[in-house]
Structure formats: C-alpha cells, structure tokens
C-alpha atoms as a PDB file:
ATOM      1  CA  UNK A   1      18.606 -11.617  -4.150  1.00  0.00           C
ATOM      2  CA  UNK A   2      19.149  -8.171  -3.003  1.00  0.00           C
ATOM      3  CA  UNK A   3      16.757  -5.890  -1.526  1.00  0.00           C
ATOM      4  CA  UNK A   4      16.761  -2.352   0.472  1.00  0.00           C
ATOM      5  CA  UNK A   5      13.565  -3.170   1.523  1.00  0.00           C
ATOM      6  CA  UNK A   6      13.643  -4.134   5.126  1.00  0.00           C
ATOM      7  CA  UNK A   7      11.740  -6.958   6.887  1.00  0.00           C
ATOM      8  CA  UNK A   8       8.659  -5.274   9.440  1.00  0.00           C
ATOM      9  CA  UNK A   9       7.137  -7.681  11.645  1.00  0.00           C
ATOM     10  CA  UNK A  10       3.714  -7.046  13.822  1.00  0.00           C
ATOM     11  CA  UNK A  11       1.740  -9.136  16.000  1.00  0.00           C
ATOM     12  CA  UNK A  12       0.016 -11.514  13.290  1.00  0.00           C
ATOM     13  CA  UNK A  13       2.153 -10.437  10.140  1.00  0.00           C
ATOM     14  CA  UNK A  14       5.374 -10.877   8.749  1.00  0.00           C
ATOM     15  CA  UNK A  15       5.631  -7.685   6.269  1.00  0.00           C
ATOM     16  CA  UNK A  16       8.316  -8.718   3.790  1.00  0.00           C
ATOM     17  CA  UNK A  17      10.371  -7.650   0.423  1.00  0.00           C
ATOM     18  CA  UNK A  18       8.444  -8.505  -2.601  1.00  0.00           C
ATOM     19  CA  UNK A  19       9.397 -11.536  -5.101  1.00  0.00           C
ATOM     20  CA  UNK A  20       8.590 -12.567  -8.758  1.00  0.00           C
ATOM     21  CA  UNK A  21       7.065 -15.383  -6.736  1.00  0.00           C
ATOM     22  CA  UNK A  22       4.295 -13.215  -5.914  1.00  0.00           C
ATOM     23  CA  UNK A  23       3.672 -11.492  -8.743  1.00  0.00           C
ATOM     24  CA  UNK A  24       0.538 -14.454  -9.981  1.00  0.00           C
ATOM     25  CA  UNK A  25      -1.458 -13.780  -6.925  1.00  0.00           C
ATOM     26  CA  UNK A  26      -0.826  -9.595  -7.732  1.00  0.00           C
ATOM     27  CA  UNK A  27      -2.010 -10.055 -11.665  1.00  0.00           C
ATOM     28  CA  UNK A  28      -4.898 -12.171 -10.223  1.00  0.00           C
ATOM     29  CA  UNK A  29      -5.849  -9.369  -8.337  1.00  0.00           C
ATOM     30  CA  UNK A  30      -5.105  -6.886 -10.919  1.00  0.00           C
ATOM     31  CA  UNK A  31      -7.337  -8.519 -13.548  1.00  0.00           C
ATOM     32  CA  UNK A  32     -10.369  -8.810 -11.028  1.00  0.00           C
ATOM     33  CA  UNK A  33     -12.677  -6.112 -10.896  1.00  0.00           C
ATOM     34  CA  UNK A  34     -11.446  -5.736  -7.351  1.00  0.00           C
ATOM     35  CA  UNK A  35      -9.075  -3.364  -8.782  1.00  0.00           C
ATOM     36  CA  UNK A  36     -11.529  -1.085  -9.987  1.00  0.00           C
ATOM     37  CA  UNK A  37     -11.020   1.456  -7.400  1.00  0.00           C
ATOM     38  CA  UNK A  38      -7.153   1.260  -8.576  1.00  0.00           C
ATOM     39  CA  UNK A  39      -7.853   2.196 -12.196  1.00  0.00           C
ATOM     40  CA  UNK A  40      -8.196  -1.786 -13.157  1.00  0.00           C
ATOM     41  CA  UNK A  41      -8.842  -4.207 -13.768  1.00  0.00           C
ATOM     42  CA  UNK A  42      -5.430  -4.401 -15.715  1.00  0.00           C
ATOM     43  CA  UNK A  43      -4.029  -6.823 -18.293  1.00  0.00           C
ATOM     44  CA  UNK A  44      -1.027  -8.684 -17.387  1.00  0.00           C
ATOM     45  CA  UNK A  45       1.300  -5.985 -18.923  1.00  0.00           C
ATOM     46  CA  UNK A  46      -0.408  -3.231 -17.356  1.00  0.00           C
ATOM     47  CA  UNK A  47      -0.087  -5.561 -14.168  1.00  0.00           C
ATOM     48  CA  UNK A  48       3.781  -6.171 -14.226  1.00  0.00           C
ATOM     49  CA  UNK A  49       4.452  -2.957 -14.742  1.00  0.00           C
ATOM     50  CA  UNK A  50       2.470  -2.087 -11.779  1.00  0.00           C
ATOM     51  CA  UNK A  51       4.143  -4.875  -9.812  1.00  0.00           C
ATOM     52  CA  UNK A  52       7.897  -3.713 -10.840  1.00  0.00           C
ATOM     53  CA  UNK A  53       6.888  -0.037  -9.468  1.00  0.00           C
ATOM     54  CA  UNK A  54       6.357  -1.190  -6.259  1.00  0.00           C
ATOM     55  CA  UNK A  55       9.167  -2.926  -6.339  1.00  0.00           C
ATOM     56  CA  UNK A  56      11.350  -0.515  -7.971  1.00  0.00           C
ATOM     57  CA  UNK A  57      10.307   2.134  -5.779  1.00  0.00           C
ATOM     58  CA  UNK A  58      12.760   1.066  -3.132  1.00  0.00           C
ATOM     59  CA  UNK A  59      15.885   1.769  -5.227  1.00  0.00           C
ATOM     60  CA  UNK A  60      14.953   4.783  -6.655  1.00  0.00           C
ATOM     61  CA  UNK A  61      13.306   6.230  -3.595  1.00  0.00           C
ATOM     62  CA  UNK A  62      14.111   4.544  -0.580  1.00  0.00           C
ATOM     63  CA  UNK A  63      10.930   3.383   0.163  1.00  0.00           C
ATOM     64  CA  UNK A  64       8.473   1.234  -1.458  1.00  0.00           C
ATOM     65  CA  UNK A  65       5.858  -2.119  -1.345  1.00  0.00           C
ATOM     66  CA  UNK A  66       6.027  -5.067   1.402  1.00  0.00           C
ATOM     67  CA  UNK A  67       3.807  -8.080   0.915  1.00  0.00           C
ATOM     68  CA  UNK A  68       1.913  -9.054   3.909  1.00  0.00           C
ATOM     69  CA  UNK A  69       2.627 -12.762   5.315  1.00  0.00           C
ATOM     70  CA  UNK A  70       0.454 -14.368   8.067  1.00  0.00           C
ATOM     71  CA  UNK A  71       2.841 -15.404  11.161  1.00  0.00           C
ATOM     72  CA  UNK A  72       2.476 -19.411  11.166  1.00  0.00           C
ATOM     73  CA  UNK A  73       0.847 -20.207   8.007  1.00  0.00           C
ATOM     74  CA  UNK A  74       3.116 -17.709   5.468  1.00  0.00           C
ATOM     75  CA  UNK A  75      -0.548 -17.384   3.412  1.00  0.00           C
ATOM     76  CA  UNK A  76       0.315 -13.836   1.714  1.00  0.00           C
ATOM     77  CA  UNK A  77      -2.766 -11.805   2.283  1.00  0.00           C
ATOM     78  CA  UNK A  78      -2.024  -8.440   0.177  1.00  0.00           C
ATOM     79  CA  UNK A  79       0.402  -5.605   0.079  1.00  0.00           C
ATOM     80  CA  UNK A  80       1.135  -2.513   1.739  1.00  0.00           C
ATOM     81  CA  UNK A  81       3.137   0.147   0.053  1.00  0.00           C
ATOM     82  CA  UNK A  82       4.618   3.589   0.082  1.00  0.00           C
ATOM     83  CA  UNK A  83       4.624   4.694  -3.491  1.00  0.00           C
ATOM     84  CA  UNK A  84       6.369   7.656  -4.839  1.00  0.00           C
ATOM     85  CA  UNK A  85       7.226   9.245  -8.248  1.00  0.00           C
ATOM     86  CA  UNK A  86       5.495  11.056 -11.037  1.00  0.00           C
ATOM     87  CA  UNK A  87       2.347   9.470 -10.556  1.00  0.00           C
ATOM     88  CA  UNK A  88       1.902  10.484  -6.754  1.00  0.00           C
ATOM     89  CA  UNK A  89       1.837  14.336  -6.246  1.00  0.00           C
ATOM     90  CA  UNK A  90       3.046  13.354  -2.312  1.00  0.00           C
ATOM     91  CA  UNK A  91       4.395   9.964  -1.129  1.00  0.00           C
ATOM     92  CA  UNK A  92       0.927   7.625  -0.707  1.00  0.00           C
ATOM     93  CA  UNK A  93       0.762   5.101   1.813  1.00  0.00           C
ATOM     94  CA  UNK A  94      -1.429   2.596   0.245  1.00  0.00           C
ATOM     95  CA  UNK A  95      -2.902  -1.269   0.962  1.00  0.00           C
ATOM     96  CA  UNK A  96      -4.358  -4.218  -1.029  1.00  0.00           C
ATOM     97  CA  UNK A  97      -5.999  -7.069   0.579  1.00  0.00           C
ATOM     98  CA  UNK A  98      -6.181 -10.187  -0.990  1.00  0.00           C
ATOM     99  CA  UNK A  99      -9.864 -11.873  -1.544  1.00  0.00           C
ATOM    100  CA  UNK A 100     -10.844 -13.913   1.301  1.00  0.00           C
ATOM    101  CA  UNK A 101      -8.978 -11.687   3.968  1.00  0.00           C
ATOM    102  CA  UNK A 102     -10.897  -8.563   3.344  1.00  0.00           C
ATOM    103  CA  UNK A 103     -12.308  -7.788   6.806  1.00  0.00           C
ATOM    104  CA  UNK A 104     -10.106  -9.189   9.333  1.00  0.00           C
ATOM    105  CA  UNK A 105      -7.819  -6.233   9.792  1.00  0.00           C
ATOM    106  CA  UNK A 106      -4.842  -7.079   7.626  1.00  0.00           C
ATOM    107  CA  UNK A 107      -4.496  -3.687   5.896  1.00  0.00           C
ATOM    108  CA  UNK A 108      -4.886  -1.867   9.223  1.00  0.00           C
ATOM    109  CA  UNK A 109      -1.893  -4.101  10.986  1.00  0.00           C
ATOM    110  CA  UNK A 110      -0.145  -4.134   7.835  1.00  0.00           C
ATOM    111  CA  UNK A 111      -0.360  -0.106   6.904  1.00  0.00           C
ATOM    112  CA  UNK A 112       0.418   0.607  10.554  1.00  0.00           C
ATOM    113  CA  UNK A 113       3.407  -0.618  10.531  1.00  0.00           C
ATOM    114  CA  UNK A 114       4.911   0.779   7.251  1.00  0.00           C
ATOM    115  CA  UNK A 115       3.316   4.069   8.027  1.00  0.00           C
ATOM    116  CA  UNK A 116       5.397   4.252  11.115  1.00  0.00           C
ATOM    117  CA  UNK A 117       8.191   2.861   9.184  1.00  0.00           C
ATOM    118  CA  UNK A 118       8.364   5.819   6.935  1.00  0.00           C
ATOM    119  CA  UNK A 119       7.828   8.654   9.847  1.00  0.00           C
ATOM    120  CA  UNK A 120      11.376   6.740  11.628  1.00  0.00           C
ATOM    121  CA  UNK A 121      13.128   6.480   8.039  1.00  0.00           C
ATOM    122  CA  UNK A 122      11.893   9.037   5.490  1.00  0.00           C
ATOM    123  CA  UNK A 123      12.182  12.366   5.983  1.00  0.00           C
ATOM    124  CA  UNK A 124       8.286  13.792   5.198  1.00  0.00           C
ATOM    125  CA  UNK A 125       5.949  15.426   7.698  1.00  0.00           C
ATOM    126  CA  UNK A 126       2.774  13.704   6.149  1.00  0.00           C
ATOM    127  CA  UNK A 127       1.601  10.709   4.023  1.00  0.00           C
ATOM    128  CA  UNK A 128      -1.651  10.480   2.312  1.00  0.00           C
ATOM    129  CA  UNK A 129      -4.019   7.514   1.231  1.00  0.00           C
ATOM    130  CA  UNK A 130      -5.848   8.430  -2.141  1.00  0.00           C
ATOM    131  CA  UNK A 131      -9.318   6.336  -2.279  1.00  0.00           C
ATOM    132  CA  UNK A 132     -11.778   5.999  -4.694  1.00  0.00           C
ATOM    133  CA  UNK A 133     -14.764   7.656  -3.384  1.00  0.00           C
ATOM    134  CA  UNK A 134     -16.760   4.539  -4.057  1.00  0.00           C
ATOM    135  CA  UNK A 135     -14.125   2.345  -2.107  1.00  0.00           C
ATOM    136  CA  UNK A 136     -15.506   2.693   1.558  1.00  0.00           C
ATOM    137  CA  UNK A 137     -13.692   0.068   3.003  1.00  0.00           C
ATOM    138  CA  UNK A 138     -10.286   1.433   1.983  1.00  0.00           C
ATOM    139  CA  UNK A 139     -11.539   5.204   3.580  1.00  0.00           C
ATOM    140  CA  UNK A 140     -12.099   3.142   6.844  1.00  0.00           C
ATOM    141  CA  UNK A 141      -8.908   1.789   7.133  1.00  0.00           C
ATOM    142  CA  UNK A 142      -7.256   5.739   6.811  1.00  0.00           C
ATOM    143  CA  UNK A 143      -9.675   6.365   9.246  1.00  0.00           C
ATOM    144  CA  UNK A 144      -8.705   4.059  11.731  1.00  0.00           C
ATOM    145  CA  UNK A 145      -5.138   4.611  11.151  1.00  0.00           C
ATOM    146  CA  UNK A 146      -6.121   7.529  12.201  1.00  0.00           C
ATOM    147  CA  UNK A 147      -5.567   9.529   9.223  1.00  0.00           C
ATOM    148  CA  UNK A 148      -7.399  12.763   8.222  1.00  0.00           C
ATOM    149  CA  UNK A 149      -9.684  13.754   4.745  1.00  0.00           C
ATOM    150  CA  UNK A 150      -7.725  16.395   3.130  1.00  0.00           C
ATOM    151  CA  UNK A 151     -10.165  18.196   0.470  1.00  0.00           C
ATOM    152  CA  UNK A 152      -7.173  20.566  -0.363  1.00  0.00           C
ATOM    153  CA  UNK A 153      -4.501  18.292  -0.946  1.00  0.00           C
ATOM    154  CA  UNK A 154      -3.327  17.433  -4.996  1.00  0.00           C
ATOM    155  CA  UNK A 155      -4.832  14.459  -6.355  1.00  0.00           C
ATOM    156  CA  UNK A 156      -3.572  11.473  -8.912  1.00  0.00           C
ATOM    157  CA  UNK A 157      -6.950  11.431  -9.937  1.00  0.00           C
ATOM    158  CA  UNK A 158      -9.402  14.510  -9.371  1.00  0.00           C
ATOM    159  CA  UNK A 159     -12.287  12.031  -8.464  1.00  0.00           C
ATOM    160  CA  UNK A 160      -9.966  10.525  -5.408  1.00  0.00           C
ATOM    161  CA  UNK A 161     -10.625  11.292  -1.568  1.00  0.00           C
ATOM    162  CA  UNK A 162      -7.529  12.631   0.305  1.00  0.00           C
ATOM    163  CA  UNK A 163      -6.571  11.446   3.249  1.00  0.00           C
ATOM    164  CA  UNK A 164      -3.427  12.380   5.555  1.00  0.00           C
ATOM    165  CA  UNK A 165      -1.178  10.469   7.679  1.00  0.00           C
ATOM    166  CA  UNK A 166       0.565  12.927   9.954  1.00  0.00           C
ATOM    167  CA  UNK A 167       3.630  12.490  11.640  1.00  0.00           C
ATOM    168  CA  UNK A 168       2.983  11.664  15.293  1.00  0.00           C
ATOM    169  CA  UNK A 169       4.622  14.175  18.186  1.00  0.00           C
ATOM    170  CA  UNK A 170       6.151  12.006  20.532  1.00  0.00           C
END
C-alpha cells in the first residue's frame, strides 16, 4: 500500500499510517457512547466515513490521522490526527484514546508529536483542538500541550471550546 503519511516515532509510541485493519477497533469506538463528545455515537456508515476522512485527509491535504502503536507490544491505543476541510473552519489537531488507555498519557505523547509534525511540514501559524465543553479530559490534554482557550476563534460546533496550538519561536 501507498501512503503520504509518514511514520513519527516518540519515546513509548510508534505513530503510524492508518489501515482497513484498524478500522473494527475505530467503529467500536465510534458506536460507544465514548464518542459522544465527537457528535456519536455513530453507526457503522457514519463510522467509515469518518474513518476514510482521516485517512483521506493526507492526499487531499497533506496532512491527516496516525494511529498510535505501543513500542514492544504494537497494542494500538487510539489516534491522533490533523483534520482539515469543510468541516474544520482551521486545521484541528485532534486525539482519541482507546478504552483502557485513557489516563496514561497516550494522547499527550501522541498529539505532541504530530503537532510538531505539522509546525516543521505545514505551512500554518496555529492549530486548534475543538472540545466538547463537557469533555474535561480532552481540554487537559490542550492544556498540557500547552495550548491556549481561544473564545474568539470559529467553531465546527458553536457549543465547542477553542483551543490553540501556536507555532513555537525557536
């Protein structure tokens, strides 16, 4: 198979190009009510077409979803993505955890990395993370990538929080 997405590695993850492989553990996900703070939970079509964005999004835009691998074991433990298009007023850098590694820094390690991929390879000044306001896990992980609340930035959903990734000055 061929794939522009590239291959990120950090200290416990192996951040990789997405597969129809993976796409059970994604609908899974999808169909919880997990997804609720991503507009779900979604039926399986609703799901694939989801899946095939994130995927997609890397030949139409250069940039799109990585699924997160644990170094030694190769469990896949979520997804990190840039996303793009008519759905995003600005490019989002976003994160999904898998259940049973929600806590153990994942999305962090994982969102690090492709945020910094996108500042070397993409040419924007900012990203953003849209959260549901009810979704205070996913606000702490902007936080601690040390991203910013942005109350005046557009919104995919008027209800969402804001928050921006800014380009770091080296």
């Amino acid at each position: 198979m061929i794939s522009l997405a590239p291959t990120l590695q950090t200290e416990r993850l192996t951040l990789r190009p997405m597969h129809h492989g993976d796409f059970l553990a994604y609908a899974a996900l999808m169909a919880s009510t997990r997804s609720i703070y991503m507009g779900g939970p979604y039926d399986t079509a609703a799901a694939w077409g989801l899946f095939c964005h994130d995927a997609g999004c890397w030949a139409l835009f250069g940039h799109g979803a990585l699924m997160m691998d644990r170094h030694g074991t190769n469990e896949t433990v979520g997804q990190v993505g840039l996303n793009a298009g008519p759905l995003f007023p600005e490019t989002e850098l976003g994160w999904i955890v898998y259940e049973g590694y929600e806590g153990q820094g994942y999305a962090t390690e994982g969102a690090a990395a492709l945020r910094d991929w996108g500042f070397d390879n993409l040419t924007v000044e900012s990203l953003v993370s849209y959260t549901d306001p009810r979704n205070g896990a996913s606000q702490a992980v902007a936080r601690r990538l040390g991203a910013v609340e942005d109350r005046t930035a557009q919104r995919q959903d008027p209800e969402d929080l804001v928050y921006r990734h800014h380009r770091r000055v080296s």
